[in-house]
N, C-alpha and C. Protein backbone atom coordinates (compact mmCIF):
# COMPACT_ATOMS: atom_id res chain seq x y z
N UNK A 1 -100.01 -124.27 60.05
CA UNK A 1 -99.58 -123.67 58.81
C UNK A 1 -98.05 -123.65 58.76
N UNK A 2 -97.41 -123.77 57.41
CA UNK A 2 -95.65 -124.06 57.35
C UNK A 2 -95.72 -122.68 57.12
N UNK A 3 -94.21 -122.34 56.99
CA UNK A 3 -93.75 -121.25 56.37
C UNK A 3 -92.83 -121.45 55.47
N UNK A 4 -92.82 -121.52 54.25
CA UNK A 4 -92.16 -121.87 53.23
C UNK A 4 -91.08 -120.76 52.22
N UNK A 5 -90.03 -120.44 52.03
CA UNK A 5 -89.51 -119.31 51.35
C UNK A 5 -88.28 -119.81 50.02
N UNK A 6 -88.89 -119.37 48.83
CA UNK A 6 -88.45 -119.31 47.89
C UNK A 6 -87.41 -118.33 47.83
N UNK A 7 -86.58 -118.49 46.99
CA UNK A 7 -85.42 -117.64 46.78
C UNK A 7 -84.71 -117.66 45.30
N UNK A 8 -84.23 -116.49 44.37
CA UNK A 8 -83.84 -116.48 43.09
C UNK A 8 -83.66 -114.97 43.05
N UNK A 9 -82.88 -114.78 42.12
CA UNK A 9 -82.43 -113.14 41.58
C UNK A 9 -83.62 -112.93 41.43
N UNK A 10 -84.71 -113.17 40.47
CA UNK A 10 -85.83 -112.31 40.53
C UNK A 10 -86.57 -112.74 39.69
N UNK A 11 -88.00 -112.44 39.13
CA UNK A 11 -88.75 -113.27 38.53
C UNK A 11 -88.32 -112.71 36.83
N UNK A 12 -87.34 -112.92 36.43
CA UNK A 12 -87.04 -112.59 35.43
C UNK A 12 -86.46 -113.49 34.78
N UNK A 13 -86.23 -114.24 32.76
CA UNK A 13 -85.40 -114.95 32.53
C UNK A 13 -86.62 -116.44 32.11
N UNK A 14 -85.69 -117.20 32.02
CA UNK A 14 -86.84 -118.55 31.97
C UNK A 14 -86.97 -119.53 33.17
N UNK A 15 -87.65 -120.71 32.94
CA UNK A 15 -88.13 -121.87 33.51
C UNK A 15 -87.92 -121.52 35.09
N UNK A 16 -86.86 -121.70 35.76
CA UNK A 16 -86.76 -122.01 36.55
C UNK A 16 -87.33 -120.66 37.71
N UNK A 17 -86.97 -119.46 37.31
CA UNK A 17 -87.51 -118.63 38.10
C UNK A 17 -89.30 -118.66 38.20
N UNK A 18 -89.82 -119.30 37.05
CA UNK A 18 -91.53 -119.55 36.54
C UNK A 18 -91.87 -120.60 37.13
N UNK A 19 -90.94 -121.67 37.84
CA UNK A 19 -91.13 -122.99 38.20
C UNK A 19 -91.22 -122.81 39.55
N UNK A 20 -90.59 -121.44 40.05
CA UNK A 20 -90.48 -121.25 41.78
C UNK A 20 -91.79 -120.59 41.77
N UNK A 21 -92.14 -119.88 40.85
CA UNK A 21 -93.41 -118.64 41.33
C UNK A 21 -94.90 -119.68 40.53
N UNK A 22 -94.56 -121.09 40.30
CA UNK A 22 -96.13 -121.50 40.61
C UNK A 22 -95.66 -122.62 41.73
N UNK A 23 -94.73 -122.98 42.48
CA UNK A 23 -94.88 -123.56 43.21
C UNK A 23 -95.15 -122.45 44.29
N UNK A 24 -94.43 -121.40 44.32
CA UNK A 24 -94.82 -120.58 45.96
C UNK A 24 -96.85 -120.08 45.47
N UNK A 25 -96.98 -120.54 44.69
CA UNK A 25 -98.29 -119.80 44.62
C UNK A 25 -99.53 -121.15 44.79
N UNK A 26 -98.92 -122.07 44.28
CA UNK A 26 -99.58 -123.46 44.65
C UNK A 26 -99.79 -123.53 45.86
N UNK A 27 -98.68 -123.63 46.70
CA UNK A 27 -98.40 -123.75 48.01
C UNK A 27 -99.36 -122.52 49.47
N UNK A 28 -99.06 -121.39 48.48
CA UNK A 28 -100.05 -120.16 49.19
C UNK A 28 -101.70 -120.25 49.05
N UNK A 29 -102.32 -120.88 47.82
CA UNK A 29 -103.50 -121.38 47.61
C UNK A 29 -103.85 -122.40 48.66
N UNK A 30 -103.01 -123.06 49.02
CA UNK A 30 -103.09 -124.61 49.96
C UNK A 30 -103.14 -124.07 51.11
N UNK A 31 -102.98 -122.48 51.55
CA UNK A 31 -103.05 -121.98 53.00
C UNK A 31 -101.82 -122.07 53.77
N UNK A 32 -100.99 -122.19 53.21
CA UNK A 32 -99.12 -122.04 53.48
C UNK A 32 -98.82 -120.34 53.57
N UNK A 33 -98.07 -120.24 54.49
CA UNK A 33 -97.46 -118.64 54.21
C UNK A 33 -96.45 -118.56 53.56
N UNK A 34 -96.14 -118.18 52.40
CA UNK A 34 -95.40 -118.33 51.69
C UNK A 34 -94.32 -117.07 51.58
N UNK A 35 -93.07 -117.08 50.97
CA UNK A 35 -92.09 -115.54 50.77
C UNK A 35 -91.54 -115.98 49.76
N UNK A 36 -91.16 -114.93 49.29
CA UNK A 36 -90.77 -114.89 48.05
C UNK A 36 -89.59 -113.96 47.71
N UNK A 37 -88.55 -114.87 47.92
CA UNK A 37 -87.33 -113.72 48.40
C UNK A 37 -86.25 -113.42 47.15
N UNK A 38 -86.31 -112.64 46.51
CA UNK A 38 -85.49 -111.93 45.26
C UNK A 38 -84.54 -110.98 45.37
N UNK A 39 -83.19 -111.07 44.56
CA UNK A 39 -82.62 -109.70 44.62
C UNK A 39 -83.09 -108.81 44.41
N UNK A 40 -83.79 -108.83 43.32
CA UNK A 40 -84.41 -107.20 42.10
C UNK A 40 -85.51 -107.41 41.82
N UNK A 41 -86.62 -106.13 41.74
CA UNK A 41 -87.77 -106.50 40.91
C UNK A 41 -88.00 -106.66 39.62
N UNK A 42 -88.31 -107.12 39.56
CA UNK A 42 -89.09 -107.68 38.03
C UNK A 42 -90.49 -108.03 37.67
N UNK A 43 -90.87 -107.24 36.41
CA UNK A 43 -92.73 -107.71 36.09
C UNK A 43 -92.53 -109.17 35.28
N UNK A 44 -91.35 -109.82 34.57
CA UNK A 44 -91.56 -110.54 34.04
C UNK A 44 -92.23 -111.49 33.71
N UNK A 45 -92.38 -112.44 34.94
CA UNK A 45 -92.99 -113.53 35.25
C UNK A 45 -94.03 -113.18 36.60
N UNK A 46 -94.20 -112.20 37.05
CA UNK A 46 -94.97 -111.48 38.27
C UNK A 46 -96.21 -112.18 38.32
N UNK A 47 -97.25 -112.43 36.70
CA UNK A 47 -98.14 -113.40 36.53
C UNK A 47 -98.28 -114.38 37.18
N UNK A 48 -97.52 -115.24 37.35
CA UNK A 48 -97.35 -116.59 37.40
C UNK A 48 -97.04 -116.54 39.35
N UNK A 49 -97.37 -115.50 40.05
CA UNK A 49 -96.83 -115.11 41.09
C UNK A 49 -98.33 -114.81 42.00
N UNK A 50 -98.83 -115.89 42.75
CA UNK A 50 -100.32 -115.43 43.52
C UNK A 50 -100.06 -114.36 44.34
N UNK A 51 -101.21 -113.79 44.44
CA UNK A 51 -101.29 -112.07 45.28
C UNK A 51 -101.41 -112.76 46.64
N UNK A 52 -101.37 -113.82 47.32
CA UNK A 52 -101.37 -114.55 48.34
C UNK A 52 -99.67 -114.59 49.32
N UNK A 53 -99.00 -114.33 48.00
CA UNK A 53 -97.41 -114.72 48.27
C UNK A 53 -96.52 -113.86 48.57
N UNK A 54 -96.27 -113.47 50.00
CA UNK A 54 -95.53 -112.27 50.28
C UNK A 54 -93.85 -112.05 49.62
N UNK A 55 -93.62 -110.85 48.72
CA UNK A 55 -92.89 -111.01 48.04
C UNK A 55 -91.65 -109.73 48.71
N UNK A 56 -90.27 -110.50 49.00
CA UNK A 56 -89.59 -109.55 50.01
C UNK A 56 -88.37 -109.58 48.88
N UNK A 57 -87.81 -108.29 48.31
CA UNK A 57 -86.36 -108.06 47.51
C UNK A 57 -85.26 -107.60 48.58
N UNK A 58 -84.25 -108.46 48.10
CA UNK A 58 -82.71 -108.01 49.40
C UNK A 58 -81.75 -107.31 48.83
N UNK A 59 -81.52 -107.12 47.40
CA UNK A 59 -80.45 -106.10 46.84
C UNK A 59 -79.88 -106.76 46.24
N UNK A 60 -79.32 -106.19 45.18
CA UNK A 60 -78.08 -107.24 44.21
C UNK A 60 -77.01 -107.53 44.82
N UNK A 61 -76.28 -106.56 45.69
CA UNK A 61 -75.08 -107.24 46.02
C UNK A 61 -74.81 -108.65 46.82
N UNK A 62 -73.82 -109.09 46.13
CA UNK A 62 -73.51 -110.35 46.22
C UNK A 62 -73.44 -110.88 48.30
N UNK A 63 -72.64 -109.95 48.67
CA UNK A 63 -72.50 -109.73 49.97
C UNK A 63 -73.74 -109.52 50.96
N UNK A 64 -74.28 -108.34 50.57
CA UNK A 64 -75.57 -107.78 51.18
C UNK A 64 -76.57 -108.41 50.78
N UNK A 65 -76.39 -108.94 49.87
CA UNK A 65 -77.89 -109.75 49.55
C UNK A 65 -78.02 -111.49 50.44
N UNK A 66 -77.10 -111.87 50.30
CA UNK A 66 -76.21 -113.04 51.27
C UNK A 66 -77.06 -112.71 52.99
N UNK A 67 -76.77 -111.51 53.28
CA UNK A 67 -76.65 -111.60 54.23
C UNK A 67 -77.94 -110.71 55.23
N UNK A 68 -78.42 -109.98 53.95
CA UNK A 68 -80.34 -109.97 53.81
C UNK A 68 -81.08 -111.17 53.95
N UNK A 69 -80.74 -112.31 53.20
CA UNK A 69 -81.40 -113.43 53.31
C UNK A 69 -80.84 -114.11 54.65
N UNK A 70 -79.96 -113.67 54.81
CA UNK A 70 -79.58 -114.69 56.23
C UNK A 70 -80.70 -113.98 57.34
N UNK A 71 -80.62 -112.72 57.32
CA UNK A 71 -81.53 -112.34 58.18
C UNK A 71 -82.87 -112.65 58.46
N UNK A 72 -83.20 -113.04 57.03
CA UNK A 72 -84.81 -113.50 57.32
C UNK A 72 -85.18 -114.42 57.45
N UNK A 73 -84.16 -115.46 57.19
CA UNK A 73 -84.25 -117.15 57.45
C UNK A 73 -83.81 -117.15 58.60
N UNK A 74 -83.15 -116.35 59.50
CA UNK A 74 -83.52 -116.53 60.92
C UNK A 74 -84.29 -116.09 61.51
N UNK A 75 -84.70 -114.94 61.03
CA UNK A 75 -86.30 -114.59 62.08
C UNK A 75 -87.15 -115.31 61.56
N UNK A 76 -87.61 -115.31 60.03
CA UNK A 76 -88.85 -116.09 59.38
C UNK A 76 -88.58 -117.50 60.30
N UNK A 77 -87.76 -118.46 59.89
CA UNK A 77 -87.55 -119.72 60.37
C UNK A 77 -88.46 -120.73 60.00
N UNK A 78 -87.95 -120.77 58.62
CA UNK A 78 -89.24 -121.11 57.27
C UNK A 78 -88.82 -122.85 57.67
N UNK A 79 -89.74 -123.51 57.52
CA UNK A 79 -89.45 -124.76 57.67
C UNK A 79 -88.97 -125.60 56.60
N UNK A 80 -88.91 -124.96 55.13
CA UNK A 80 -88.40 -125.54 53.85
C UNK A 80 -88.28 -123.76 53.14
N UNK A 81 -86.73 -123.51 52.90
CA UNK A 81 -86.44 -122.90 52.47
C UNK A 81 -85.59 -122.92 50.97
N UNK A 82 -85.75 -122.81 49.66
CA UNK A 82 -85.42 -123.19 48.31
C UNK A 82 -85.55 -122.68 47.01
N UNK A 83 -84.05 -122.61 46.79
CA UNK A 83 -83.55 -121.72 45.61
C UNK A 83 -83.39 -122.46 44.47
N UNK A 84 -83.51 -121.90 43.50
CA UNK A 84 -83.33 -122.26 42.43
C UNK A 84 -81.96 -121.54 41.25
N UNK A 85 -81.23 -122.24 40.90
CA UNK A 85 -80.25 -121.51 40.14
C UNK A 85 -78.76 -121.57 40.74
N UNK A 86 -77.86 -121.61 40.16
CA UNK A 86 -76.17 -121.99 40.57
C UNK A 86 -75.90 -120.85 41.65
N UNK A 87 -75.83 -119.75 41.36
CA UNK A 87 -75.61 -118.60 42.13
C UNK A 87 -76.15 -118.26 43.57
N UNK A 88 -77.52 -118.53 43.01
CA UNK A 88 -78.61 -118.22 43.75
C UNK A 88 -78.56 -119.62 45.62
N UNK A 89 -78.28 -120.40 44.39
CA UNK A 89 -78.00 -121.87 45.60
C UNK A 89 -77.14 -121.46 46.42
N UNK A 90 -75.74 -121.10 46.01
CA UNK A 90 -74.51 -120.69 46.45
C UNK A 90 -74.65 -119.55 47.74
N UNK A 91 -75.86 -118.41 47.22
CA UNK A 91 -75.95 -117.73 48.70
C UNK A 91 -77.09 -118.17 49.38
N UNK A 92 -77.90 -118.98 48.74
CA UNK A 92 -78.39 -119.57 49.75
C UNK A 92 -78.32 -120.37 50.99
N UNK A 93 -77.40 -121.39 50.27
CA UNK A 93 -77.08 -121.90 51.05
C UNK A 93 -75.71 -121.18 52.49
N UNK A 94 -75.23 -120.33 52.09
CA UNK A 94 -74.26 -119.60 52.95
C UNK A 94 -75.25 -118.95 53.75
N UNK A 95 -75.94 -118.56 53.28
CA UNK A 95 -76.89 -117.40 54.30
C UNK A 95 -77.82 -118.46 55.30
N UNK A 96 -78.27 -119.78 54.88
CA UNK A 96 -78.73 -120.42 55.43
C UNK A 96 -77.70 -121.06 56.72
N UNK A 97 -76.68 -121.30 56.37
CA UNK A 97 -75.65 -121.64 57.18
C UNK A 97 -75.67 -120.97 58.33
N UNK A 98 -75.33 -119.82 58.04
CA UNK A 98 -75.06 -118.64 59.54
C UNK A 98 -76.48 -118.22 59.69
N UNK A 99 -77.79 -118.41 59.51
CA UNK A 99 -78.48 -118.42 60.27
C UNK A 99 -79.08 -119.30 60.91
N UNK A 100 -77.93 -120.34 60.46
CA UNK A 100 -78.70 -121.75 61.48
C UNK A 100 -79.58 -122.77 60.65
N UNK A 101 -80.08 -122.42 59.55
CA UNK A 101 -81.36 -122.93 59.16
C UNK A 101 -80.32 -124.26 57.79
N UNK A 102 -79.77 -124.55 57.84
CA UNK A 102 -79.11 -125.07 56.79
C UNK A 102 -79.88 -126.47 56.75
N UNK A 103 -80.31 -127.38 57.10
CA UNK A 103 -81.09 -128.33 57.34
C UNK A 103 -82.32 -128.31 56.99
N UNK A 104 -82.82 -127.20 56.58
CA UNK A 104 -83.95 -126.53 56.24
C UNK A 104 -83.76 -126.20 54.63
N UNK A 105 -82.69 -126.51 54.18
CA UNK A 105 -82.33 -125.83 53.01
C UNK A 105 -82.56 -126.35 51.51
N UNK A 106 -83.10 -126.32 50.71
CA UNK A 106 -83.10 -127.12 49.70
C UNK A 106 -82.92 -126.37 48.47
N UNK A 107 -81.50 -126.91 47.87
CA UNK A 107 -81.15 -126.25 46.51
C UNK A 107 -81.62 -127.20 45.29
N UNK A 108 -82.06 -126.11 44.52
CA UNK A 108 -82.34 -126.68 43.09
C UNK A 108 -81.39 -126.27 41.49
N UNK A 109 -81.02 -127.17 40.79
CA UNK A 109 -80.42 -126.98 40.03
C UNK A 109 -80.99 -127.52 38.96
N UNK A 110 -81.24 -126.39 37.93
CA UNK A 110 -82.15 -126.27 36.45
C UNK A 110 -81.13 -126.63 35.21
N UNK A 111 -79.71 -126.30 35.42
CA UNK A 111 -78.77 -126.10 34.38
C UNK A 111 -77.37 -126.73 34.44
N UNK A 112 -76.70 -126.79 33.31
CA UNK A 112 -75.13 -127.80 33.52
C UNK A 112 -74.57 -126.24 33.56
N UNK A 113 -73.16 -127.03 34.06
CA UNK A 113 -72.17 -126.44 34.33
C UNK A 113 -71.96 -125.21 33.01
N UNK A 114 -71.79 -126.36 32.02
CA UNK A 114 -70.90 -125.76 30.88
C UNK A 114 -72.31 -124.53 30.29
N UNK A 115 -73.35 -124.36 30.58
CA UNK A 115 -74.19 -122.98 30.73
C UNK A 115 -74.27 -122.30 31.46
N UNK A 116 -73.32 -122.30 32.23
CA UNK A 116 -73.30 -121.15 33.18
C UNK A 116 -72.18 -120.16 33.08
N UNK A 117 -72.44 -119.12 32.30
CA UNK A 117 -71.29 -118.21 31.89
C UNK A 117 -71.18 -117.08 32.90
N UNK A 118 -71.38 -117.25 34.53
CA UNK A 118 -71.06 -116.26 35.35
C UNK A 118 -70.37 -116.48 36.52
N UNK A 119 -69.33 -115.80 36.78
CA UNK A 119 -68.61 -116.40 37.81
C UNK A 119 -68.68 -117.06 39.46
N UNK A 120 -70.36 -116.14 39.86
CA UNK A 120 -70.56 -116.86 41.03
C UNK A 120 -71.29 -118.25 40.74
N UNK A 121 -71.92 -118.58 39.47
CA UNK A 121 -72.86 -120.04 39.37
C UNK A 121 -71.79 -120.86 39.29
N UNK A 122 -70.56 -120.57 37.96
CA UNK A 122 -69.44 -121.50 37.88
C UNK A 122 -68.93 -122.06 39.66
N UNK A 123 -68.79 -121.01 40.44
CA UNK A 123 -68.37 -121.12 41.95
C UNK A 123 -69.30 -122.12 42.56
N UNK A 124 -70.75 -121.85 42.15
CA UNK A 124 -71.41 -122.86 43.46
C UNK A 124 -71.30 -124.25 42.71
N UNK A 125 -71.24 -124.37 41.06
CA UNK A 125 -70.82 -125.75 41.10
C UNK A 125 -69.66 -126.04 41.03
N UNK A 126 -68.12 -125.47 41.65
CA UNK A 126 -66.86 -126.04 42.16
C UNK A 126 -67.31 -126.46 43.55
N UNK A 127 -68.57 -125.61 44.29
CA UNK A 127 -68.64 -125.98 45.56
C UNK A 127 -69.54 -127.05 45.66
N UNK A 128 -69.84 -127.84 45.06
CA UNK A 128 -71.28 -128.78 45.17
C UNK A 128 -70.89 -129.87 45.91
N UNK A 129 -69.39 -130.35 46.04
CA UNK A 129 -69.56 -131.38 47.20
C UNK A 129 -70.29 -130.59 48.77
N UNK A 130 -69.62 -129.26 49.19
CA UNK A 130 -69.34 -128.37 50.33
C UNK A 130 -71.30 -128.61 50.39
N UNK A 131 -71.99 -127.92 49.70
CA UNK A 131 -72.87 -127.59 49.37
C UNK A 131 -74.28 -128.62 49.76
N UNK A 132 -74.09 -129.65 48.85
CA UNK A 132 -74.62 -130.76 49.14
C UNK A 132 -74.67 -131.21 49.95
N UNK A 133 -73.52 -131.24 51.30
CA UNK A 133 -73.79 -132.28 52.43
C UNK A 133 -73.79 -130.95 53.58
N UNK A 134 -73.80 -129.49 53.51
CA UNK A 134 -74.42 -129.05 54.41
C UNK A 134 -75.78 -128.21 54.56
N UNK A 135 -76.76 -128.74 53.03
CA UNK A 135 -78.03 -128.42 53.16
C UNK A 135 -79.33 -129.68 53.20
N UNK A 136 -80.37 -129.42 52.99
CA UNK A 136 -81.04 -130.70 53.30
C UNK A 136 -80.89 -131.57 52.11
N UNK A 137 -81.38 -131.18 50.80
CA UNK A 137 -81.33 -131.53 49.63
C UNK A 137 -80.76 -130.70 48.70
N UNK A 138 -80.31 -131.74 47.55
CA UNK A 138 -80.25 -130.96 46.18
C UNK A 138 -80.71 -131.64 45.29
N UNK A 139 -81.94 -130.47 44.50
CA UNK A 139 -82.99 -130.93 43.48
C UNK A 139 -82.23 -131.02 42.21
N UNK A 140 -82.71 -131.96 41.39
CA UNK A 140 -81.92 -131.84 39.83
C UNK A 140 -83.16 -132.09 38.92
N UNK A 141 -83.23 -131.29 37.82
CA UNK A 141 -84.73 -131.35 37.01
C UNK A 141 -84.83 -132.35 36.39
N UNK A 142 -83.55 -132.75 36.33
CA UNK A 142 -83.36 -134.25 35.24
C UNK A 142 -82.65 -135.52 35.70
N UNK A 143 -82.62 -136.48 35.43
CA UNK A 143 -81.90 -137.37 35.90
C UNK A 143 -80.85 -137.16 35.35
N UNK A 144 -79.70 -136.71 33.41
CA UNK A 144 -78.93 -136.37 33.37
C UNK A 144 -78.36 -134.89 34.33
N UNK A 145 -78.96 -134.33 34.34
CA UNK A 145 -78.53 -133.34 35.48
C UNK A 145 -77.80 -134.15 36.93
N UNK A 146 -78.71 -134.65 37.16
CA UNK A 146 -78.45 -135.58 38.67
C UNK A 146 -77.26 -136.31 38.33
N UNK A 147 -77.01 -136.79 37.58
CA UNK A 147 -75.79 -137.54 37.44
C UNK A 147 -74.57 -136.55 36.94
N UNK A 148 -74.94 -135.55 36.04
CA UNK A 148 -73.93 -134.48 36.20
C UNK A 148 -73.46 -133.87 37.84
N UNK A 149 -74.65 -133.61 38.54
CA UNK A 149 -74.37 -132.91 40.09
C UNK A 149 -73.72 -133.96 40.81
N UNK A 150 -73.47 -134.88 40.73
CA UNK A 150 -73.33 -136.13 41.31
C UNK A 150 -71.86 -136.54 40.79
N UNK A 151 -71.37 -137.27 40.10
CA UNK A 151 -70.70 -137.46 38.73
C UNK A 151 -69.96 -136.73 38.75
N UNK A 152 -69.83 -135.86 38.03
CA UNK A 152 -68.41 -134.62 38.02
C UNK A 152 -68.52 -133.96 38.62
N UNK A 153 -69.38 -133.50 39.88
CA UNK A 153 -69.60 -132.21 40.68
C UNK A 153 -69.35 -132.57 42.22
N UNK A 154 -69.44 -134.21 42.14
CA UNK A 154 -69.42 -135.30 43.67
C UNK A 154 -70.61 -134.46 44.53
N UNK A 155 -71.52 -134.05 44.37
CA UNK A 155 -72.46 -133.66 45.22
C UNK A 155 -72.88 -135.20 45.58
N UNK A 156 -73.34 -134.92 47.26
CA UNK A 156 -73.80 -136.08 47.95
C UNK A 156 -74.51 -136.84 47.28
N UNK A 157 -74.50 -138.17 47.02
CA UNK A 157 -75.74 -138.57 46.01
C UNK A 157 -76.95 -139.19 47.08
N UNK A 158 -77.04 -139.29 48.38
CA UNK A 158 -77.88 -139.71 49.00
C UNK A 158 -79.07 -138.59 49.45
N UNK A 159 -78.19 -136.84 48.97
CA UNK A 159 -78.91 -135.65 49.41
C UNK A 159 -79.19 -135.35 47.63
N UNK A 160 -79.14 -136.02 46.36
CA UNK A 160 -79.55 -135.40 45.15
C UNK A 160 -80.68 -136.27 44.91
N UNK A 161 -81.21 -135.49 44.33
CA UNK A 161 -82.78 -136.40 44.03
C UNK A 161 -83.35 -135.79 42.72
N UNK A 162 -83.97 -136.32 42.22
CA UNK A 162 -84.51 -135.85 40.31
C UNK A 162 -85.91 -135.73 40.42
N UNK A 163 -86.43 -134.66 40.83
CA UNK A 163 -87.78 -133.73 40.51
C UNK A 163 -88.27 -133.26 39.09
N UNK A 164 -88.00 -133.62 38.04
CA UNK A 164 -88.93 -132.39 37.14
C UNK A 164 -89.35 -132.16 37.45
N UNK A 165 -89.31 -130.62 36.60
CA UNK A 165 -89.83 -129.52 36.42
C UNK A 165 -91.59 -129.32 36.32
């Protein structure tokens, strides 16, 4: 059995947080142990979320929440660990770093730049070269996306790859 752990502010908002909670629930049906790691709770999308899928919240702060998730990606020691969202990538991937697991890491990106009106998402895509070549992958929902992450963002293009949604 893998151990697999999702990661996002919380099941709140559109697509992409709905796109993590039927894959961790797909995946938990298939007999995977699955986590489900969020800043905050939320009923929003909770539906779309199997009662199979252990669901762990680390706190909003930017810092403490960073470093909540670092903690559990080193004890868990999930063998595919993956976020979805600019921000969300950004401490993921840091928290994955210092616990070692960065190779393990796979960021996903749902949205362009020029929609991201918050200052840590704007940050993880100034960081997308940094980003890109010290996690395993980076997902793009679209092929224009992929060539945006790629293209003006220089993320690795041998670590970006185009999944829809």
């Amino acid at each position: 059995m893998k151990t697999l752990l999702f990661y996002t502010h919380a099941l709140t908002g559109g697509g992409a947080e709905r796109v993590l909670a039927v894959l961790a629930s797909g995946y938990a049906r298939r007999g995977e142990r699955v986590l489900f790691v969020t800043d905050y709770e939320s009923k929003d999308n909770l539906g779309f979320l199997d009662d199979k899928v252990e669901r762990v919240t680390v706190g909003r702060g930017l810092f403490g929440s960073t470093r909540a998730l670092s903690k559990i990606l080193k004890k868990e020691k999930p063998d595919i660990s993956i976020s979805a969202l600019s921000g969300q990538n950004l401490k993921h991937a840091i928290a994955a770093w210092f616990a070692g697991r960065n190779a393990h890491a796979v960021l996903s990106y749902h949205g362009f730049f020029q929609a991201e009106p918050r200052p840590l998402s704007r940050l993880s895509y100034l960081l997308t070269p940094w980003l890109s070549r010290i996690t395993a992958k980076t997902v793009c929902v679209s092929d224009a996306l992929r060539r945006h992450v790629v293209g003006q963002w220089l993320g690795k293009k041998e670590n970006c790859v185009r999944i829809y949604n």
